[in-house]
N, C-alpha and C. Protein backbone atom coordinates (compact mmCIF):
# COMPACT_ATOMS: atom_id res chain seq x y z
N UNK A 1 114.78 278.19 114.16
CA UNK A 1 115.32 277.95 112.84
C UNK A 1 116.36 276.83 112.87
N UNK A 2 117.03 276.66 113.52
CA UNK A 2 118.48 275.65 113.96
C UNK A 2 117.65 274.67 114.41
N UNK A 3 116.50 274.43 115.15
CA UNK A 3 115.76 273.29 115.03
C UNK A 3 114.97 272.61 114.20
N UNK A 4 114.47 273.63 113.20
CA UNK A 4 113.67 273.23 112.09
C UNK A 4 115.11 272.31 111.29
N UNK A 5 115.66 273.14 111.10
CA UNK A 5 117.29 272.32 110.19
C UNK A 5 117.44 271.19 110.86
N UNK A 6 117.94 270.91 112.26
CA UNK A 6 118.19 270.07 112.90
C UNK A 6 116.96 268.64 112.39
N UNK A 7 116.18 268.92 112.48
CA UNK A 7 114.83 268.00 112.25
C UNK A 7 114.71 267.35 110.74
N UNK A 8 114.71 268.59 110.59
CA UNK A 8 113.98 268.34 109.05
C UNK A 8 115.32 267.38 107.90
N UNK A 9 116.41 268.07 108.59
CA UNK A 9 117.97 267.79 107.90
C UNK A 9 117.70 267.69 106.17
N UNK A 10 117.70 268.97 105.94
CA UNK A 10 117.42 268.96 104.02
C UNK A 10 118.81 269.27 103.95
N UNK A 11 119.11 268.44 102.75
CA UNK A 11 121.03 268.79 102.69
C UNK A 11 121.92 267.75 103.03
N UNK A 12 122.99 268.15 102.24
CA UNK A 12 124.08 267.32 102.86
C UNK A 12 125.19 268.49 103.34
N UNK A 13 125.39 268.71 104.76
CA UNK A 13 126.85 269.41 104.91
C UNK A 13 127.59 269.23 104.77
N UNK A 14 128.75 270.11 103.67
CA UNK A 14 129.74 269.88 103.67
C UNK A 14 129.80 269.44 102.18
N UNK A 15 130.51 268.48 101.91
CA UNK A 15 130.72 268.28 100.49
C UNK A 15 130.12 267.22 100.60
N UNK A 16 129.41 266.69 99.60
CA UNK A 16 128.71 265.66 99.30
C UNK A 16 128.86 264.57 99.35
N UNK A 17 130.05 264.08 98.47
CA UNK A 17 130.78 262.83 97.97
C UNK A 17 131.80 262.37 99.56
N UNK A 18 132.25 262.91 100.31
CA UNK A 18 133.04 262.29 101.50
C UNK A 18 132.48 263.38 102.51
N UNK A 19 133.05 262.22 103.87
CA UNK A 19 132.66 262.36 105.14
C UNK A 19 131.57 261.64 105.61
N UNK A 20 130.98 262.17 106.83
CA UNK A 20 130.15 260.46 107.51
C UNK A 20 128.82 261.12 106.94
N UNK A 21 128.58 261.82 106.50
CA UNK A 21 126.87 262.12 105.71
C UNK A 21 126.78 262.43 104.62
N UNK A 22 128.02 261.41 103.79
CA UNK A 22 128.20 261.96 102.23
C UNK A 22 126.44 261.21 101.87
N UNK A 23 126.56 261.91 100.30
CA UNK A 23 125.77 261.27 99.89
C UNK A 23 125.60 259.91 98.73
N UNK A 24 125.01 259.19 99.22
CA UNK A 24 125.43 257.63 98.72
C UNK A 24 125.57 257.61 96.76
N UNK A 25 126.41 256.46 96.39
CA UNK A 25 126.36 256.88 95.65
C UNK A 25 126.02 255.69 94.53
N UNK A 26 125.21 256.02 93.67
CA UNK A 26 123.98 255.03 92.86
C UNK A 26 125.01 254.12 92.71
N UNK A 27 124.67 253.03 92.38
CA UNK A 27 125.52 251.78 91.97
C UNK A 27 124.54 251.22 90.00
N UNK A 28 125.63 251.19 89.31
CA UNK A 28 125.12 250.96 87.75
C UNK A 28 125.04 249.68 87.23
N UNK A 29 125.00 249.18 86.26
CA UNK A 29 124.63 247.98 85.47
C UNK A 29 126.21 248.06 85.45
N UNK A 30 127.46 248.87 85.46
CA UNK A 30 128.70 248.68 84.59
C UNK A 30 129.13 248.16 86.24
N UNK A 31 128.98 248.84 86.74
CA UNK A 31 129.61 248.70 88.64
C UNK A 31 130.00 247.15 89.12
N UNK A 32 128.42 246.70 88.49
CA UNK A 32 127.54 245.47 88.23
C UNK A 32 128.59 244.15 87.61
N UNK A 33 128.41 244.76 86.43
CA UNK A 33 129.15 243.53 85.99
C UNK A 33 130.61 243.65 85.81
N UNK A 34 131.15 244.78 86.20
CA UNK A 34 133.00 244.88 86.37
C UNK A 34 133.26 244.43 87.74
N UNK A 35 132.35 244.40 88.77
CA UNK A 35 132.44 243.49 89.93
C UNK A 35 132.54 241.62 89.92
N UNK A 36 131.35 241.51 88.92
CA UNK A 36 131.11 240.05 88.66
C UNK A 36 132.26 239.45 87.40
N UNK A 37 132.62 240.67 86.91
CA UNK A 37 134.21 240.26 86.12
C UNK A 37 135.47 239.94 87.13
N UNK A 38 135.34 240.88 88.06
CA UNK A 38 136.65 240.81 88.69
C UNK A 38 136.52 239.33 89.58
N UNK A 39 135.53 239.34 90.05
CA UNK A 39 135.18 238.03 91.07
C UNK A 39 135.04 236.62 90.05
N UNK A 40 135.13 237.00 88.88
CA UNK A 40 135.58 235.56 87.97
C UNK A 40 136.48 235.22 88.14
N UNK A 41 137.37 236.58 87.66
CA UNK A 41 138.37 235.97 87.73
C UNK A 41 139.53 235.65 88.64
N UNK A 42 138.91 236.03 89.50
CA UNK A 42 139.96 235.83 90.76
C UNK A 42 139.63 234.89 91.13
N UNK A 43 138.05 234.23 91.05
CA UNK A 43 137.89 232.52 91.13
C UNK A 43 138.89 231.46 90.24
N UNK A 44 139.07 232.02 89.31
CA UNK A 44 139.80 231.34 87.99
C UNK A 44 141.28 231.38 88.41
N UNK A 45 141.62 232.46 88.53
CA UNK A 45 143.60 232.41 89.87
C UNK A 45 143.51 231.35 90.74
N UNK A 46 142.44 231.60 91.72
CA UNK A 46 142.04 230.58 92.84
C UNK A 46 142.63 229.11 92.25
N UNK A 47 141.53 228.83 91.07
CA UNK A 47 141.73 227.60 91.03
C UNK A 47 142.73 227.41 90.14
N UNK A 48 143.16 228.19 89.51
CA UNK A 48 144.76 227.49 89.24
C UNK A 48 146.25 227.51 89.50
N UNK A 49 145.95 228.48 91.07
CA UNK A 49 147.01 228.08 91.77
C UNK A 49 146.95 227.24 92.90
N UNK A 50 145.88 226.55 93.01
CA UNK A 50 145.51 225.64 94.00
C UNK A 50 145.88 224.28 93.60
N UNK A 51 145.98 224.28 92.18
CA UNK A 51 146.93 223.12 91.39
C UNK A 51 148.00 223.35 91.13
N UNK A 52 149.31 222.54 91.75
CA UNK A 52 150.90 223.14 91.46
C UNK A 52 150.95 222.48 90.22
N UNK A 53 152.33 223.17 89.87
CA UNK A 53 152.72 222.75 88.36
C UNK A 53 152.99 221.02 88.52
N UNK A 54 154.06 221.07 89.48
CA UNK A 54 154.92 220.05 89.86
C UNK A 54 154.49 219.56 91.23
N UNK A 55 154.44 218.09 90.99
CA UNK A 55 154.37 217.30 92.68
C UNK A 55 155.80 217.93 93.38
N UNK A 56 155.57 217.83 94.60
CA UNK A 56 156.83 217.32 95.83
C UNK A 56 157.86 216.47 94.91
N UNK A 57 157.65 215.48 94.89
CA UNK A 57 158.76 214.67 94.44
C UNK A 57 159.65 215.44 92.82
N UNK A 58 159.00 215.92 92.39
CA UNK A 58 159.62 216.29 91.41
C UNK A 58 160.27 217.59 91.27
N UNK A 59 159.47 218.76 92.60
CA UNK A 59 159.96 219.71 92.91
C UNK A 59 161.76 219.67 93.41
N UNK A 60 161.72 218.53 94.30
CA UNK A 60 162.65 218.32 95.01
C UNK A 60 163.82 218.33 94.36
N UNK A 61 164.73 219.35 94.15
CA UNK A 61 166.18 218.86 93.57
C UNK A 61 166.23 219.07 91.87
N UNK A 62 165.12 219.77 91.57
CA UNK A 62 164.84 219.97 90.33
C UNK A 62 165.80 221.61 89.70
N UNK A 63 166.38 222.23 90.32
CA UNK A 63 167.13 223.40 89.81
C UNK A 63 168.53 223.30 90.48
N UNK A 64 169.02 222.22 90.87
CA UNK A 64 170.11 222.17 91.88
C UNK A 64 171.30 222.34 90.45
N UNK A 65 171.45 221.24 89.49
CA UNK A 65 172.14 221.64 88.06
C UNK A 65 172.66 223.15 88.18
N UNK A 66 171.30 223.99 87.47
CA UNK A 66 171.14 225.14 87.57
C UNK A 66 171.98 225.72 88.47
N UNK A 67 171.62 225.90 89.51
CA UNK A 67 172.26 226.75 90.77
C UNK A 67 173.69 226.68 90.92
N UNK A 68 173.61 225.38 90.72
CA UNK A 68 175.35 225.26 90.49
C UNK A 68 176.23 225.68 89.39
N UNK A 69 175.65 225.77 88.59
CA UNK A 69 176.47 225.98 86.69
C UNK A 69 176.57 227.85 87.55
N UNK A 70 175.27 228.14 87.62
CA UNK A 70 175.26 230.06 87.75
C UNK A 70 176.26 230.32 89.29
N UNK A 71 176.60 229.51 89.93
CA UNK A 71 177.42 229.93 91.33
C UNK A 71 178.63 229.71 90.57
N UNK A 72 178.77 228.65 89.83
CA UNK A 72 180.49 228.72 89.15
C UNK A 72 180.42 230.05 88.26
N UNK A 73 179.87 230.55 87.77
CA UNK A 73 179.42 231.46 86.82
C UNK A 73 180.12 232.75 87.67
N UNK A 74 179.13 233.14 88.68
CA UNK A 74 179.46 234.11 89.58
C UNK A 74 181.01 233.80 90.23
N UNK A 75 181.18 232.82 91.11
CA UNK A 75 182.70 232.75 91.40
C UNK A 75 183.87 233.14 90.17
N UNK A 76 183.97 232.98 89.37
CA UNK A 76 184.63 232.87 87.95
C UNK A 76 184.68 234.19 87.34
N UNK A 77 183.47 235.28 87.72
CA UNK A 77 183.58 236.41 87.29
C UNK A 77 183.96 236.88 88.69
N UNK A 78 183.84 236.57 89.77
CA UNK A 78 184.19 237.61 90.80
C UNK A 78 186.20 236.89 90.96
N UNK A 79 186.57 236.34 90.72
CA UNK A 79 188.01 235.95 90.46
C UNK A 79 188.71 235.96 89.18
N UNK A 80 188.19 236.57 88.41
CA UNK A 80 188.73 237.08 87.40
C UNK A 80 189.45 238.14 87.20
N UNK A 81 189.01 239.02 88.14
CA UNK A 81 189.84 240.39 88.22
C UNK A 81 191.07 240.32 88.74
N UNK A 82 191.30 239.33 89.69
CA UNK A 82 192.18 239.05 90.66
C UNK A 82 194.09 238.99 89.77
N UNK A 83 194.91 239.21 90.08
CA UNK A 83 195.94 239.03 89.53
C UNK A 83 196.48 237.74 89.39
N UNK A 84 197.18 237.50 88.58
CA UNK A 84 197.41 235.65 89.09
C UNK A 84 198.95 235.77 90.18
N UNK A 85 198.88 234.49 90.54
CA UNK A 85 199.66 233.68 91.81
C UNK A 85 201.28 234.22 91.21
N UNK A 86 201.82 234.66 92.10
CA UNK A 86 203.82 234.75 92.09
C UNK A 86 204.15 234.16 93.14
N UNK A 87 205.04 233.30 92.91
CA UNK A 87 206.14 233.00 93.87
C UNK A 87 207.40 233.59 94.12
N UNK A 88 207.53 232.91 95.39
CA UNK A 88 208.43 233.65 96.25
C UNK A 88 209.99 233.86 94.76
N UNK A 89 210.23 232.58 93.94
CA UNK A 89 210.93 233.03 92.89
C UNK A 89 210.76 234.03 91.91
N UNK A 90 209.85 234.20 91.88
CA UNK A 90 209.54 235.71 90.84
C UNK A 90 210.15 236.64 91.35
N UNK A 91 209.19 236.73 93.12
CA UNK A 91 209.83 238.04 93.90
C UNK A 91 211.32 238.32 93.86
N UNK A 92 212.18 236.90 94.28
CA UNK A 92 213.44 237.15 94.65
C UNK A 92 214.30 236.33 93.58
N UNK A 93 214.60 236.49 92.27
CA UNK A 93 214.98 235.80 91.48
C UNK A 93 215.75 237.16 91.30
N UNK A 94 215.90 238.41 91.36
CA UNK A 94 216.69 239.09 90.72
C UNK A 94 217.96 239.46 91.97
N UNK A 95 217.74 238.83 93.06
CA UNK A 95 218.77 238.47 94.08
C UNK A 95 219.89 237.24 93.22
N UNK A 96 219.46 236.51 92.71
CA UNK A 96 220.10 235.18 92.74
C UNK A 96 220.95 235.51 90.98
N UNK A 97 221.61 236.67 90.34
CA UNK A 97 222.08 236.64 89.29
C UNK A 97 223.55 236.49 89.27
N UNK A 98 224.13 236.56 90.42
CA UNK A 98 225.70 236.12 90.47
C UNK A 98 225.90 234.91 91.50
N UNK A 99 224.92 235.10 92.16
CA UNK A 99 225.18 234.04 93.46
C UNK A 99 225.17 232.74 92.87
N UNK A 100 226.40 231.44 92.80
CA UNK A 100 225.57 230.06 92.73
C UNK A 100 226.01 229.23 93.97
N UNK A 101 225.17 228.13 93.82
CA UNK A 101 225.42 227.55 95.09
C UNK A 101 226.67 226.25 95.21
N UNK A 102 226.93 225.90 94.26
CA UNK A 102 228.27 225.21 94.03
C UNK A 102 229.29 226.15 93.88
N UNK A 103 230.44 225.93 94.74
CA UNK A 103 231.25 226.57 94.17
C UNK A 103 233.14 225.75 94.13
């Protein structure tokens, strides 16, 4: 009996859809052409990122403006919080209310 099975192999063991003796599974007219959609358009990406926007030369140095305006931007907010500058007269000015130096 285990040889007739063995031979004959009617069945799929196991579950059908996965593992190494699933059973295959039909391919449709939709399979079909949502394949030949996707492979358009990934030809169509292809070719228009294979054309840059911008040459080299024009790439070059083209956001430097930019980068700079937004780094003053950032410095300016990260020193803003900061307290402003005292001198040593601020500190010690309430030493000096009888003292003068002519006398």
């Amino acid at each position: 009996m285990f040889l007739t099975l063995t031979l004959l192999r009617k069945g799929i063991p196991g579950k059908q859809w996965i593992g190494k003796y699933r059973r295959p599974r039909q391919i449709t007219w939709q399979m079909k052409r949502n394949t030949l959609k996707h492979l358009e358009r990934e030809a169509e990406n292809e070719y228009w990122i294979s054309r840059p926007f911008m040459t080299v030369e024009q790439e070059r140095g083209h956001a430097a403006e930019r980068r700079a305006q937004n780094w003053l931007k950032i410095k300016e907010a990260k020193f803003s919080n900061f307290p402003e500058h005292k001198h040593m007269t601020d500190h010690l000015s309430h030493l000096k209310i009888t003292k003068t130096w002519s006398s």
